[in-house]
Every structure is written in structure tokens, then in C-alpha cells.
N, C-alpha and C. Protein backbone atom coordinates (compact mmCIF):
# COMPACT_ATOMS: atom_id res chain seq x y z
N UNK A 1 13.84 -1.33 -8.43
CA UNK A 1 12.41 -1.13 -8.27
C UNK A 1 12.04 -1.10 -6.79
N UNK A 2 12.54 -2.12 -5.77
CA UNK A 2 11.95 -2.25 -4.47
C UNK A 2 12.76 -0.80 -3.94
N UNK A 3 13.47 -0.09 -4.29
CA UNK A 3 14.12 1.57 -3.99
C UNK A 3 12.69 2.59 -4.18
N UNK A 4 12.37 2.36 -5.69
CA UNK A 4 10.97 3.43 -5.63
C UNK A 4 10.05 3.28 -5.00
N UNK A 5 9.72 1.22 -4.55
CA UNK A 5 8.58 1.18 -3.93
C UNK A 5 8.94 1.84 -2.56
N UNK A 6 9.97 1.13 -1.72
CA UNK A 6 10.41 1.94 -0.19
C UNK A 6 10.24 3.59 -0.25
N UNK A 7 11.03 4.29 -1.51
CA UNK A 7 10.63 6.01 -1.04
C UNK A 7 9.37 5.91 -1.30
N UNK A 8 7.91 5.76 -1.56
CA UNK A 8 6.73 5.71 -2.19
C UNK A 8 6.44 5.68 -0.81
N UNK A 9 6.76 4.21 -0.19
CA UNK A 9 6.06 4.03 1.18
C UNK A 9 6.90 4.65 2.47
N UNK A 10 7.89 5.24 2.46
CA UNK A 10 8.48 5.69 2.82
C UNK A 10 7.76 7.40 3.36
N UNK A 11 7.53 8.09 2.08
CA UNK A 11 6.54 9.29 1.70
C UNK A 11 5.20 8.99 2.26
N UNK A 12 4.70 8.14 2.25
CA UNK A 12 3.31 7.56 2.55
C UNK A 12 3.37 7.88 4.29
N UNK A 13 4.36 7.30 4.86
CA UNK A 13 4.23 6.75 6.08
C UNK A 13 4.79 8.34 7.19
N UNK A 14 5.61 9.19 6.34
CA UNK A 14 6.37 10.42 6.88
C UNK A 14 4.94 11.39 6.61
N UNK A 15 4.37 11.46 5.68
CA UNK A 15 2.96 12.10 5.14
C UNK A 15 1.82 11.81 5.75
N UNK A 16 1.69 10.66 6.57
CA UNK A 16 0.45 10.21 7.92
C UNK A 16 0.85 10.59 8.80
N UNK A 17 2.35 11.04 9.40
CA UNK A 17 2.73 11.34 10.75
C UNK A 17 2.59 13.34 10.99
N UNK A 18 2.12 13.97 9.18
CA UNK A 18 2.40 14.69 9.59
C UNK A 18 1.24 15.65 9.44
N UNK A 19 -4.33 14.94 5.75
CA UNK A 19 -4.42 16.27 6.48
C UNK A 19 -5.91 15.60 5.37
N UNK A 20 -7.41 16.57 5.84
CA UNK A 20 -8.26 16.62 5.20
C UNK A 20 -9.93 17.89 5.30
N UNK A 21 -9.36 18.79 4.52
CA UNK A 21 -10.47 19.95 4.98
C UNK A 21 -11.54 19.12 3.88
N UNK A 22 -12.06 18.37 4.11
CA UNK A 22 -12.97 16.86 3.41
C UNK A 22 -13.15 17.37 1.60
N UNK A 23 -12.53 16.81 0.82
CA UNK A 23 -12.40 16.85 -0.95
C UNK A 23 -13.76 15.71 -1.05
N UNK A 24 -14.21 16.46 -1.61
CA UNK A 24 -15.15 15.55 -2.26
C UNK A 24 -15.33 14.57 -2.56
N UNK A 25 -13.80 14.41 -3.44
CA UNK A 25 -13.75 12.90 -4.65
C UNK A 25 -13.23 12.00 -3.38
N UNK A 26 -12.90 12.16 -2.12
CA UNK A 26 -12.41 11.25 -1.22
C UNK A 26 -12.60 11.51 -0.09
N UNK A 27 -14.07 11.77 -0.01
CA UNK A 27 -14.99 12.25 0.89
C UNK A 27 -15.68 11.06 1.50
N UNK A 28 -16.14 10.19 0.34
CA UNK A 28 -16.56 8.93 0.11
C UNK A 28 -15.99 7.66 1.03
N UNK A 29 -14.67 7.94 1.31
CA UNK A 29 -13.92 7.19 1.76
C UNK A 29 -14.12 6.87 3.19
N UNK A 30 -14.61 8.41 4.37
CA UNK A 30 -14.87 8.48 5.11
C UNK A 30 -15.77 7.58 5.93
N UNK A 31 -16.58 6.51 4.72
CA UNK A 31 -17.80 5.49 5.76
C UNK A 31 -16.54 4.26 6.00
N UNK A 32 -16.08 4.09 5.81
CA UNK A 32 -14.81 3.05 6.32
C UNK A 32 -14.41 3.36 7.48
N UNK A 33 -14.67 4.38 8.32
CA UNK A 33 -13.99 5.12 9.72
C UNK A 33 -14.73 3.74 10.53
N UNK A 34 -15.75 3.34 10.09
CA UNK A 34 -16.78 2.18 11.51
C UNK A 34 -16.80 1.27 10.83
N UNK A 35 -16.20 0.65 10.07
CA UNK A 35 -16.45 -0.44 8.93
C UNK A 35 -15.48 -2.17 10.04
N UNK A 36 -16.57 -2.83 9.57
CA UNK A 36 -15.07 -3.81 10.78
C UNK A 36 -14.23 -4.62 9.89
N UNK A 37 -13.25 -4.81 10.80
CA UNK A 37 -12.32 -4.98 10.06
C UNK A 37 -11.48 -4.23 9.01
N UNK A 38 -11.26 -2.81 9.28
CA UNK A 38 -10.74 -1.77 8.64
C UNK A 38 -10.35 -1.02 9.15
N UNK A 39 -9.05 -0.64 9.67
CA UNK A 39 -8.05 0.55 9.87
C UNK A 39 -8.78 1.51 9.65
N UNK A 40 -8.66 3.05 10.35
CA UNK A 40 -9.02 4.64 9.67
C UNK A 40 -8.07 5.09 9.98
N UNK A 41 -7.67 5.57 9.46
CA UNK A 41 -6.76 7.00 10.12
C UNK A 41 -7.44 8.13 9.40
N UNK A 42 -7.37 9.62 10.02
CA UNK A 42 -7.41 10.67 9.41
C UNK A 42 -6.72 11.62 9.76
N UNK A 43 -5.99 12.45 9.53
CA UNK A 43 -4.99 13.35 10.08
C UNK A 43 -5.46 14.78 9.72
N UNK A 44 -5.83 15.66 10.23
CA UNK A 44 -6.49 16.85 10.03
C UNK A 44 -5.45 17.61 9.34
N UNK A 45 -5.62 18.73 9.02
CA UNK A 45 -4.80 20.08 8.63
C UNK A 45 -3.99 20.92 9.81
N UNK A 46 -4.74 20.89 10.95
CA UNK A 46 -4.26 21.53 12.17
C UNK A 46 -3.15 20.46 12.75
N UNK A 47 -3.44 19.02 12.39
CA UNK A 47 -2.61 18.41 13.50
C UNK A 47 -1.28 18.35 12.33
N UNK A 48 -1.16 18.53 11.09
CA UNK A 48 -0.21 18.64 9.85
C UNK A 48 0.51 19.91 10.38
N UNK A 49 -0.47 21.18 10.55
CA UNK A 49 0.55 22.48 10.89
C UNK A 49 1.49 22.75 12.05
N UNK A 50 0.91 21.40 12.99
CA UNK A 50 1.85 21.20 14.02
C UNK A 50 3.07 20.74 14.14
N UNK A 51 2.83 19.61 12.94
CA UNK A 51 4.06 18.79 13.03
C UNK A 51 5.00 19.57 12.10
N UNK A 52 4.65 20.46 11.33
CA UNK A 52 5.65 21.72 10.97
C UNK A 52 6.19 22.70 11.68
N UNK A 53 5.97 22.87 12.78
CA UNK A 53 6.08 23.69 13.59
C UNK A 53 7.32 23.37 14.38
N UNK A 54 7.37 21.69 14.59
CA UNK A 54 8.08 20.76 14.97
C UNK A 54 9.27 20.48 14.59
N UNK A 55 9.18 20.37 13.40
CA UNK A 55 10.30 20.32 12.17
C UNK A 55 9.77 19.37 11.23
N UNK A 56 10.24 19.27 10.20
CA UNK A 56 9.91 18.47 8.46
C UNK A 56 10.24 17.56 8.55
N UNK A 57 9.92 16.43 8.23
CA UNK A 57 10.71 15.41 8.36
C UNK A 57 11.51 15.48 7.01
N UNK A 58 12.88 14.61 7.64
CA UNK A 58 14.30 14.25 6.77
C UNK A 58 13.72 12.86 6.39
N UNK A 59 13.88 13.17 4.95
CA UNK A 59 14.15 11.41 4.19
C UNK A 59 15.19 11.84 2.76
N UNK A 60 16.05 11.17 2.76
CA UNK A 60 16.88 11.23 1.75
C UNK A 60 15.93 11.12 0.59
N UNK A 61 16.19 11.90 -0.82
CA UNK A 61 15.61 12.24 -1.55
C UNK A 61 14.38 12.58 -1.45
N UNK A 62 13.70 13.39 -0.78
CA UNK A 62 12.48 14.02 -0.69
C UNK A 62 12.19 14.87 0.24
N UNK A 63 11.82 16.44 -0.36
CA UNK A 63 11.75 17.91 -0.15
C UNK A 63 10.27 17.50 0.43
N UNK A 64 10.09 17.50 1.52
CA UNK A 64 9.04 17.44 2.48
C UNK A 64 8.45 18.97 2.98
N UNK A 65 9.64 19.81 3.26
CA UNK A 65 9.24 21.60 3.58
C UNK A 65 8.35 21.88 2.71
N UNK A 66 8.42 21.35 1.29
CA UNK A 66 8.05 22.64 0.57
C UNK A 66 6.31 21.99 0.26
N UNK A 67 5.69 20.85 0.26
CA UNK A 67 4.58 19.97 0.30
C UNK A 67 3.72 20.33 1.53
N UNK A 68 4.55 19.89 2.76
CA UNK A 68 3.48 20.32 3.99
C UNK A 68 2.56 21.13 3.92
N UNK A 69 2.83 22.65 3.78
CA UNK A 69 1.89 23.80 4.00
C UNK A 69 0.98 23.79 3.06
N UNK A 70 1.21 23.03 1.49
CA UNK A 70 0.28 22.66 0.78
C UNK A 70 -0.86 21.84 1.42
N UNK A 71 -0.54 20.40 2.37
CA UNK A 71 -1.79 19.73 2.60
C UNK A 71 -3.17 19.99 3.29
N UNK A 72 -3.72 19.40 2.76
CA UNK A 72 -5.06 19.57 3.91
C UNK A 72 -5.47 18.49 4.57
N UNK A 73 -5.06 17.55 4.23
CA UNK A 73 -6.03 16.54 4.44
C UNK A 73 -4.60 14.65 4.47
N UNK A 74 -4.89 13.92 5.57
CA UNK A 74 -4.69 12.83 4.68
C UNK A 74 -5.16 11.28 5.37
N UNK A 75 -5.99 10.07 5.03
CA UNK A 75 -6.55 9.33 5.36
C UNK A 75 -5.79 8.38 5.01
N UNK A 76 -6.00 7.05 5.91
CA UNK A 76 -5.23 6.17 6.00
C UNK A 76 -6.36 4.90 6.03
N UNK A 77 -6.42 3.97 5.26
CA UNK A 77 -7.20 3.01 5.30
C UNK A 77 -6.67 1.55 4.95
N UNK A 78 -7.10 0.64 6.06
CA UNK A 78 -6.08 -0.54 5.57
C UNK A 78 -6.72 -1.81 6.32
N UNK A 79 -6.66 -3.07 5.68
CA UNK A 79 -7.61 -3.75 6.14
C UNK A 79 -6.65 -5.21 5.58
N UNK A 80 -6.84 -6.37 5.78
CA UNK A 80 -6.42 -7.32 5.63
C UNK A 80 -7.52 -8.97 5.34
N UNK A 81 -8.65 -8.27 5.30
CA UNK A 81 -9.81 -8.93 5.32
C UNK A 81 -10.44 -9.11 3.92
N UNK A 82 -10.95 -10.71 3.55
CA UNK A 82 -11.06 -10.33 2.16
C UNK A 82 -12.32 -9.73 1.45
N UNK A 83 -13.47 -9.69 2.18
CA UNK A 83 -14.36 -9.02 1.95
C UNK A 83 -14.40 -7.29 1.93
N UNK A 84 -13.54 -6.47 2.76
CA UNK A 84 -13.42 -5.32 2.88
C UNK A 84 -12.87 -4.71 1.95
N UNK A 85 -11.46 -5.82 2.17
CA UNK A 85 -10.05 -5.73 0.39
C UNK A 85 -11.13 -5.39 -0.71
N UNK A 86 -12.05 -5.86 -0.91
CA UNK A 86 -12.92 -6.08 -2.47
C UNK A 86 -13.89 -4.59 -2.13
N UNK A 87 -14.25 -4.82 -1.35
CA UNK A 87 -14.99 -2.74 -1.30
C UNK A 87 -13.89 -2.04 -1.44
N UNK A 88 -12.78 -1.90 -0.68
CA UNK A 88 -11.84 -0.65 -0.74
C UNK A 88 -11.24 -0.40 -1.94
N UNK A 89 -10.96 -1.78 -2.60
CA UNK A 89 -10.58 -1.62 -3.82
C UNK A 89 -11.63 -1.15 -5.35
N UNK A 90 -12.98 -1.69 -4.66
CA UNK A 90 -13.77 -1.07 -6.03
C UNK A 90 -14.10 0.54 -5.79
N UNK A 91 -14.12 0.56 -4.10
CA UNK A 91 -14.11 2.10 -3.87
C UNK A 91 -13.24 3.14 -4.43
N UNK A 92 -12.04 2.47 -4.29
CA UNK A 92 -11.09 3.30 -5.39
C UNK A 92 -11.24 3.05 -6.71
N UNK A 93 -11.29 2.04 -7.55
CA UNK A 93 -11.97 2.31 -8.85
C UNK A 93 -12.98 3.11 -9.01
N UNK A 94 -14.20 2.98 -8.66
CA UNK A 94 -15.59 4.41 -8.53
C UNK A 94 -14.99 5.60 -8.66
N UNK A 95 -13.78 5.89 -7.31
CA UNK A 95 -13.65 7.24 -7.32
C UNK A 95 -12.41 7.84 -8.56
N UNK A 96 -11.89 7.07 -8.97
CA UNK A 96 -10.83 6.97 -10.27
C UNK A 96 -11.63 7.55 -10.91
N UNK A 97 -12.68 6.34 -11.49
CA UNK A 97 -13.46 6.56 -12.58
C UNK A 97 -13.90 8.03 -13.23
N UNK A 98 -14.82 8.24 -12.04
CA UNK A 98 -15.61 8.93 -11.54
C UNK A 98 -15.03 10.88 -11.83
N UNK A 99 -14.00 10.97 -11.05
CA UNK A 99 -13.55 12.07 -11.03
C UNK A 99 -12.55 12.32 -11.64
N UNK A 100 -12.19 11.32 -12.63
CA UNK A 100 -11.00 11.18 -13.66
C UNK A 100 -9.49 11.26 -13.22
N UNK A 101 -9.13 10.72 -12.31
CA UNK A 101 -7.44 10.69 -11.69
C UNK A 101 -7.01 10.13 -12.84
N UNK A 102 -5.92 10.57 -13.13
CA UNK A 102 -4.72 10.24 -13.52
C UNK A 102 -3.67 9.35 -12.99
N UNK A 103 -3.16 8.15 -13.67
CA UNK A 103 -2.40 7.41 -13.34
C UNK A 103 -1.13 8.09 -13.28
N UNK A 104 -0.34 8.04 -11.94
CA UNK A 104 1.10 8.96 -11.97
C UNK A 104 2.17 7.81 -12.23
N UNK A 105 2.09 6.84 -10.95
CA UNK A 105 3.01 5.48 -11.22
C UNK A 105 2.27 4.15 -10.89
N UNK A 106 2.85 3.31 -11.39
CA UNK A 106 1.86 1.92 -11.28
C UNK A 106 3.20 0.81 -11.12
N UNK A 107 3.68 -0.03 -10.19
CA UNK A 107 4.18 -0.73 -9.89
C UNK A 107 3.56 -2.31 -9.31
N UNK A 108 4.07 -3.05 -10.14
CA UNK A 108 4.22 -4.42 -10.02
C UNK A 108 5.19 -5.39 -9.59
N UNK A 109 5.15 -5.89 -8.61
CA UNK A 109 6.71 -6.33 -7.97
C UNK A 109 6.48 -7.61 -7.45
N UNK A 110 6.54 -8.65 -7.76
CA UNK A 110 6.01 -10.42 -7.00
C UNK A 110 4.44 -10.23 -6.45
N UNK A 111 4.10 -9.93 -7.11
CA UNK A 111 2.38 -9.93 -6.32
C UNK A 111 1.81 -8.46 -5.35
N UNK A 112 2.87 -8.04 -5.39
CA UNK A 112 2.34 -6.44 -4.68
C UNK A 112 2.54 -5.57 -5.34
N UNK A 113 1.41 -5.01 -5.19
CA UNK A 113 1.06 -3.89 -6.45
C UNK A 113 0.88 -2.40 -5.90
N UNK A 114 1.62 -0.92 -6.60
CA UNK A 114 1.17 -0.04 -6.46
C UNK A 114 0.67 0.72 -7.07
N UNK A 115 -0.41 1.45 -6.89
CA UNK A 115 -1.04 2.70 -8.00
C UNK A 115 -1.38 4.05 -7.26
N UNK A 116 -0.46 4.79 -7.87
CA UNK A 116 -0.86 6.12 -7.72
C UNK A 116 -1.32 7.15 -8.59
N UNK A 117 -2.45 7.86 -8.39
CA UNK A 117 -3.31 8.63 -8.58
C UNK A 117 -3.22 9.70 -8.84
N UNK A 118 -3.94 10.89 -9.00
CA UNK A 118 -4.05 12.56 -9.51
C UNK A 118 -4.71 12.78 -9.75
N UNK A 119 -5.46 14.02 -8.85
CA UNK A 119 -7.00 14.59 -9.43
C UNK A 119 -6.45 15.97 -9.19
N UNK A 120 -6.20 16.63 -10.49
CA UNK A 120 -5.82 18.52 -9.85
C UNK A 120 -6.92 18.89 -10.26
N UNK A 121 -7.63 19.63 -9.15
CA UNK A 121 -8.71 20.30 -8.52
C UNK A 121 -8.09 22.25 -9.24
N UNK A 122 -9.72 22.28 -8.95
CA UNK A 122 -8.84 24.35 -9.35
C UNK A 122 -8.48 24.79 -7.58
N UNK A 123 -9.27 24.06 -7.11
CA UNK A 123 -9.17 24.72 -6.04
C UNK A 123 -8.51 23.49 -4.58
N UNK A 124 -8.86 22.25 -5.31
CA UNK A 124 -8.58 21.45 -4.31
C UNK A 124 -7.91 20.05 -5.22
N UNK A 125 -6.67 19.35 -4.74
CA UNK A 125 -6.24 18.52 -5.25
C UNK A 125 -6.36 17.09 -4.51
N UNK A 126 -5.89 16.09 -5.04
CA UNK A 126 -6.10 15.04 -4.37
C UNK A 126 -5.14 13.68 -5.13
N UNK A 127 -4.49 13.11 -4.12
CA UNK A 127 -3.70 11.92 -4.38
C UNK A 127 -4.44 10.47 -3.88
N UNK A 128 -4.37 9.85 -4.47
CA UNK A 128 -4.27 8.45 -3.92
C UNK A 128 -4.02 7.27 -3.90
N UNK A 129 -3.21 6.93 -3.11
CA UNK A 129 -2.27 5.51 -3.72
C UNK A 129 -2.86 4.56 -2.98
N UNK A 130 -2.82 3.21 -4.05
CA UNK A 130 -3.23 2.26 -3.61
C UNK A 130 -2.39 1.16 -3.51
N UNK A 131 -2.23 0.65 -2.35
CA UNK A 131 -1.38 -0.47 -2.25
C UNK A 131 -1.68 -2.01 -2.30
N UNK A 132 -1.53 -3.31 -2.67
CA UNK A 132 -2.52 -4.23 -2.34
C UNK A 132 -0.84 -5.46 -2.58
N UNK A 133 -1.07 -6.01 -1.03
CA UNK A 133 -0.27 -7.26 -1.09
C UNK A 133 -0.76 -8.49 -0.92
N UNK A 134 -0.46 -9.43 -0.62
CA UNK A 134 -0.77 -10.90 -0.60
C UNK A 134 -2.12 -10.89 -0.08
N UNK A 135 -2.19 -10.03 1.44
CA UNK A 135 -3.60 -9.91 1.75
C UNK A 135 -3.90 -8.83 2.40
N UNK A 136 -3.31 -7.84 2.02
CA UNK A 136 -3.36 -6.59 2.84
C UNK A 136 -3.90 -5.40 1.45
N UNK A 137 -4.43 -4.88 1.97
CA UNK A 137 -4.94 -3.54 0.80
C UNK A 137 -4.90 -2.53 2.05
N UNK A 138 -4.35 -1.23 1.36
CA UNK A 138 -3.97 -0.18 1.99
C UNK A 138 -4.69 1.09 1.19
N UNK A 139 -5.07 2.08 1.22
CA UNK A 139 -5.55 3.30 0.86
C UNK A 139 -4.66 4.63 1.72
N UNK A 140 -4.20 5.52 1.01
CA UNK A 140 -3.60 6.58 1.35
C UNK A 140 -4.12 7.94 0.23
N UNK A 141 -5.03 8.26 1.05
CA UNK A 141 -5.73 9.69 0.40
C UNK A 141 -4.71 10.86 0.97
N UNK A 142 -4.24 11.88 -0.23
CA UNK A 142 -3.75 12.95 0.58
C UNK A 142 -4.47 13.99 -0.15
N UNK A 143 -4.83 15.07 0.06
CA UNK A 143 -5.83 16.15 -0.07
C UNK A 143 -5.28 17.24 0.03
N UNK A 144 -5.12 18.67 -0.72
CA UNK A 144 -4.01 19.73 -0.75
C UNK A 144 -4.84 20.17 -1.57
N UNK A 145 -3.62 21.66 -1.90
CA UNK A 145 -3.72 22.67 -2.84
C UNK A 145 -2.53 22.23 -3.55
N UNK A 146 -2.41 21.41 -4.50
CA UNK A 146 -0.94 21.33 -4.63
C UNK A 146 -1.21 20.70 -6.17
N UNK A 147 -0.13 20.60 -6.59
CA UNK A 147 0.07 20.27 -8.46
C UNK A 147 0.72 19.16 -8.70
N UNK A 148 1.42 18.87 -10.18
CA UNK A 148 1.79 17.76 -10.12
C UNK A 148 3.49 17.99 -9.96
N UNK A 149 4.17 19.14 -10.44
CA UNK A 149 4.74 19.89 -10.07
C UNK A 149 5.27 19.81 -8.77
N UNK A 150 4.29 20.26 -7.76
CA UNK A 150 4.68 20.06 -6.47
C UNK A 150 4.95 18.83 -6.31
N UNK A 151 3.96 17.60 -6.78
CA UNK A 151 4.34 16.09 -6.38
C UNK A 151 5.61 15.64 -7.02
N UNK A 152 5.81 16.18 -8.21
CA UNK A 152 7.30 16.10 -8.62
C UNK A 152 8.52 16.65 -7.92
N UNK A 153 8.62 17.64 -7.47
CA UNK A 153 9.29 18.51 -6.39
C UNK A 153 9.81 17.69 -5.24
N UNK A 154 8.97 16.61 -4.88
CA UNK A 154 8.67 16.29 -3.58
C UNK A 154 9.55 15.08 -3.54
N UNK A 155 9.27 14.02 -5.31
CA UNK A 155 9.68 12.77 -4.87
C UNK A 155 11.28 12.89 -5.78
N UNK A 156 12.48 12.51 -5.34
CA UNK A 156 13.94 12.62 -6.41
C UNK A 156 13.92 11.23 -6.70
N UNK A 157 13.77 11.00 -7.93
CA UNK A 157 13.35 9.80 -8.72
C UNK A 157 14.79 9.21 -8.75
N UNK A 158 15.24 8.45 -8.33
CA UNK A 158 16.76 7.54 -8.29
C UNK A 158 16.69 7.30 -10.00
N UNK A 159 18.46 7.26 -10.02
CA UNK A 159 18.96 7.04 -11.16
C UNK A 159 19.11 5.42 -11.47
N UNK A 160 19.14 4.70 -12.30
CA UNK A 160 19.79 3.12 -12.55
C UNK A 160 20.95 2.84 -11.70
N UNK A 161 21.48 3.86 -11.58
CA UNK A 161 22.83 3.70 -10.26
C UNK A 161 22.72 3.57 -9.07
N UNK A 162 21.40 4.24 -8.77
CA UNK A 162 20.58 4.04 -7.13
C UNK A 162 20.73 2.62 -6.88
């Protein structure tokens, strides 16, 4: 299990280094940029087509080439505070709710928890995983043209032998 959580965060962390033409359903997310005590990141589409330009990043089991040119968008939100933890986290429930994501994977491991998301858009898609440890809550919006297909493509799911 701590193998799927590492490629998960692994993907997470290669996927911030490398988008958001602003999606609606995680549009919302954006008032956290001035919030105190809360991390932002946002990584545009232009600064994504660069780092392709650059080269893809290599991670054992995961086709990164073929995802990039899909993204648009991807936000990074993370806070360690317990009042913020409790907005970011109902913020992502609202927007679950709300725009109907789909649960892809949900991991439970000694107290740290992951959930990842799916909203396929006709025209615009959207991921978002939520991370929450002892006292850290994390948000990772990624924003594309992309399927579930593609998100399957992307991650090589280890065998029991892994």
C-alpha cells in the first residue's frame, strides 16, 4: 500500500513541477491564494508547455509524455493549521458534492488518508486529490482535457509482487 501511496504522491509532486485555464468546479479554490496560513501554488498551462519542451519527467511506472499536453491547469494547496484544515476540507466536499466527482481511489494507511477524485467535463476535466495527515491537509487540483482513460494510461498500478 505505502508503494501506491508514494507513486500517487510521487505523480502529484512531478505534476506541480510541470496547469489551470480556471475550471469552474475548482475555480472556487482560488480564494485560498491570500488565506493565512495556507500554501497556493498555481501552475499555469504556459509554464506546463515549457517544462515539456524541457523534457517529461521519468518516474518508473508512469507515462507522463502522453498526460502533459492534455493539462491546463494545476493548484497546489496545503496548510497545517487547524482551522484552515476544516475549510479546505469542507471546500472539497462542496465541490465533490456539487459537481458530482467520482471517487477513483481512496486510501487509508495509520491515520493518513487519500482521496482521489473525477469530474469528466465535455469540454473540460478535473482531478482532485485530497490528502490529510496527522496535521497537514493538502489539495492538488489538476485541470485538463483528459479522461479517465488517460488517468489510467498515466498511473501502472503495481502487482502484489511490487
Amino acid at each position: 500500500m505505502r508503494k501506491i501511496i508514494s507513486r500517487i504522491l510521487t505523480l502529484a509532486l512531478i505534476m506541480s513541477f510541470t496547469s489551470f485555464a480556471a475550471n469552474a468546479q475548482v475555480k472556487s479554490l482560488e480564494k485560498y491564494a491570500d488565506m493565512k496560513n495556507v500554501t497556493y501554488v498555481y501552475i499555469s498551462k504556459a509554464m506546463i508547455g515549457m517544462a515539456q519542451k524541457m523534457s517529461a519527467p521519468s518516474v518508473p511506472g508512469m507515462e507522463m509524455k502522453k498526460v502533459m499536453p492534455k493539462l491546463t491547469g494545476i493548484q497546489i494547496i496545503s496548510s497545517d493549521n487547524k482551522s484552515a484544515n476544516a475549510k479546505l476540507k469542507a471546500e472539497v466536499a462542496d465541490i465533490i458534492k456539487k459537481e458530482k466527482y467520482e471517487v477513483l481511489m481512496q486510501v487509508d494507511d495509520d491515520g493518513e488518508k487519500v482521496r482521489i477524485y473525477l469530474h469528466e467535463g465535455k469540454t473540460q476535466s478535473a482531478i482532485i486529490m485530497l490528502t490529510e495527515a496527522e496535521k497537514e491537509v493538502t489539495i492538488i487540483a489538476f485541470t485538463g482535457k483528459f479522461s479517465l482513460n488517460d488517468v489510467k494510461g498515466m498511473i501502472d498500478v503495481p502487482s502484489d509482487d511490487d
